[in-house]
Protein backbone atom coordinates (compact mmCIF):
# COMPACT_ATOMS: atom_id res chain seq x y z
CA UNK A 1 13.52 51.28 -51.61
CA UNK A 2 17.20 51.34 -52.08
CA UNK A 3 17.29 47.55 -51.05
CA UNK A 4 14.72 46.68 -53.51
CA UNK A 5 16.75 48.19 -56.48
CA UNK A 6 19.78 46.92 -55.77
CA UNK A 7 18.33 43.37 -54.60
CA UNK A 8 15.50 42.54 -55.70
CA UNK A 9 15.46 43.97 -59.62
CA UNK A 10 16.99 41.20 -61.94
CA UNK A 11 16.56 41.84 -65.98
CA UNK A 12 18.48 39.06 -67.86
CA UNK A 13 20.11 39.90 -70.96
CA UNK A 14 19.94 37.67 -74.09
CA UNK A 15 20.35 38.17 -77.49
CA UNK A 16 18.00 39.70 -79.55
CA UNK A 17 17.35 36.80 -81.47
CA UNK A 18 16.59 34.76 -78.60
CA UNK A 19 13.95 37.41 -77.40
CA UNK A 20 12.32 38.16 -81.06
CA UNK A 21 10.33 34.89 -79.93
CA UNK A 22 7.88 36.16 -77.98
CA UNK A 23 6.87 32.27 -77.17
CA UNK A 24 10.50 31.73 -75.76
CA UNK A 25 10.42 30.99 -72.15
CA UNK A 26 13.69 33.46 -71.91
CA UNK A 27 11.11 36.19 -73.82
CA UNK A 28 8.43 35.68 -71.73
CA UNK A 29 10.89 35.79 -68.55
CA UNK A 30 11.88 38.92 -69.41
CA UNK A 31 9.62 40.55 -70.27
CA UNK A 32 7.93 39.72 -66.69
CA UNK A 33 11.11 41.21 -64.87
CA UNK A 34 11.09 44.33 -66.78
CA UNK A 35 7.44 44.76 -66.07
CA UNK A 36 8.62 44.30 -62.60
CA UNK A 37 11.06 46.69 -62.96
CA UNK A 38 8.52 49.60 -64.42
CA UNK A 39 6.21 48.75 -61.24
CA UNK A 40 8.86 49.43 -59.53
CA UNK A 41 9.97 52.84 -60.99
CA UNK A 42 6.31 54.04 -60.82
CA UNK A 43 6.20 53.18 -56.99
CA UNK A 44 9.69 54.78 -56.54
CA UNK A 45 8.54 58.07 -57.95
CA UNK A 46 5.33 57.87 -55.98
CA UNK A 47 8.10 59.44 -52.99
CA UNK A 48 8.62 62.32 -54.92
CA UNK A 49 8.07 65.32 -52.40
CA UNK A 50 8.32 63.58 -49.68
CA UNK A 51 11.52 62.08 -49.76
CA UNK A 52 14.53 63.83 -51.17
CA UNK A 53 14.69 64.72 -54.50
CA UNK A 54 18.15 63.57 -54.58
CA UNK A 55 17.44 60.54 -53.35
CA UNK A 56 14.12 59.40 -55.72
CA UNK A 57 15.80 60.76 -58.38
CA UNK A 58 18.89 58.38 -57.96
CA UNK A 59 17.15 55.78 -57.62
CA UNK A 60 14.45 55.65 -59.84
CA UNK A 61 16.58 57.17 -62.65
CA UNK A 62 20.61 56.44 -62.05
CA UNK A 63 20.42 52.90 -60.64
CA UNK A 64 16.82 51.63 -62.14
CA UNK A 65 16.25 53.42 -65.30
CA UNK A 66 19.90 53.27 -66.46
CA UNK A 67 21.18 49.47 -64.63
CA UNK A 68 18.32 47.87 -65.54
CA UNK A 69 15.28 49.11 -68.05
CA UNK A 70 16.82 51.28 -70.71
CA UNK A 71 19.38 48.24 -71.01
CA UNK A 72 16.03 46.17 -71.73
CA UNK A 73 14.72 48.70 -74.12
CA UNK A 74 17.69 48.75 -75.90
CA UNK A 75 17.68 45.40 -76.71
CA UNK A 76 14.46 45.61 -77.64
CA UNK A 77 13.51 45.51 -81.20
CA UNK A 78 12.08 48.80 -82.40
CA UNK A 79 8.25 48.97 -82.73
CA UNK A 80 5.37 48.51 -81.10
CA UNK A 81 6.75 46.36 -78.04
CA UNK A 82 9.28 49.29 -77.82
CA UNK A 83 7.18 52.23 -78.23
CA UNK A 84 5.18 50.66 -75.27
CA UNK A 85 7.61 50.09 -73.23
CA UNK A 86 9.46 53.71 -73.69
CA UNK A 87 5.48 54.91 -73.16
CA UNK A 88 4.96 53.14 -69.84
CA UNK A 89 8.70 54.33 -68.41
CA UNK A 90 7.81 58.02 -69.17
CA UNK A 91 4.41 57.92 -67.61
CA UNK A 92 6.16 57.27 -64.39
CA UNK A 93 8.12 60.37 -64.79
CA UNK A 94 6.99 63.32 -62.51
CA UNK A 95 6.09 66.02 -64.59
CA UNK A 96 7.39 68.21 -62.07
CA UNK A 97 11.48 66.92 -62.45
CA UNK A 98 10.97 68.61 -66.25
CA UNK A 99 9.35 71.85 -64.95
CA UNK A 100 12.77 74.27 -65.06
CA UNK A 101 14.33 72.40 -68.15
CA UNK A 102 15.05 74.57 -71.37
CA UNK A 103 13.56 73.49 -74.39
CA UNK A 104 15.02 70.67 -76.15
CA UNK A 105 16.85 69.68 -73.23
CA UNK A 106 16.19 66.64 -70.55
CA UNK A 107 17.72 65.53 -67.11
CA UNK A 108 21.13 64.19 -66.87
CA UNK A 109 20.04 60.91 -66.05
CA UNK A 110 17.73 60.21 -68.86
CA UNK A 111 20.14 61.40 -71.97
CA UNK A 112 20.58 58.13 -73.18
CA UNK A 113 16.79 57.12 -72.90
CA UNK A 114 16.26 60.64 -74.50
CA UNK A 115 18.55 59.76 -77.71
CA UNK A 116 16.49 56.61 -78.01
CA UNK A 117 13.33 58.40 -78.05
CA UNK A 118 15.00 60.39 -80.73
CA UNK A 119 16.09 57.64 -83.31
């Protein structure tokens, strides 16, 4: 798994206007990686309680979440593109890795990704 994040995930980064044209080829390539990207966030958490917590949780939320997608959703324009793409990121989420948190609070790892959901 650890290979696969750090090799394998590639997001480009343009500009926002070059991605507002969802025709572009750079859109359209981009949009395929992140998809990519969330397939492979939602497979990474599948190991949840079976491998260490530690260890999914780094991955899946220090080096994939904050390298690669939240720098995608960010860049983003806001609306519907973004709501679904902030949707499909927390369904991968384990319920269970929110379970102990006080209200109004959120994991380390996802306070950035948390003030976005906020704005």
């Amino acid at each position: 798994m650890k290979k696969s994040v750090e090799e394998d995930v590639f997001i480009p980064l343009y500009p926002k206007s070059t991605v507002e044209d969802k025709s572009s080829l750079r859109s359209k390539f981009q949009e395929r990686r992140f998809w990519s990207a969330v397939k492979l966030l939602s497979n990474v958490v599948l190991w949840d309680g079976i491998v260490q917590d530690d260890k999914v949780r780094d991955l899946g939320l220090s080096k994939l979440m904050n390298r690669y997608l939240l720098l995608n959703i960010l860049n983003t324009p806001l609306g519907p593109d973004n709501i679904e793409k902030c949707n499909k990121v927390v369904a991968c989420l384990p319920e269970r890795w929110f379970q102990d948190l006080k209200g109004g609070s959120t994991l380390p790892e996802l306070l950035n990704f948390s003030q976005h959901l906020l704005q």
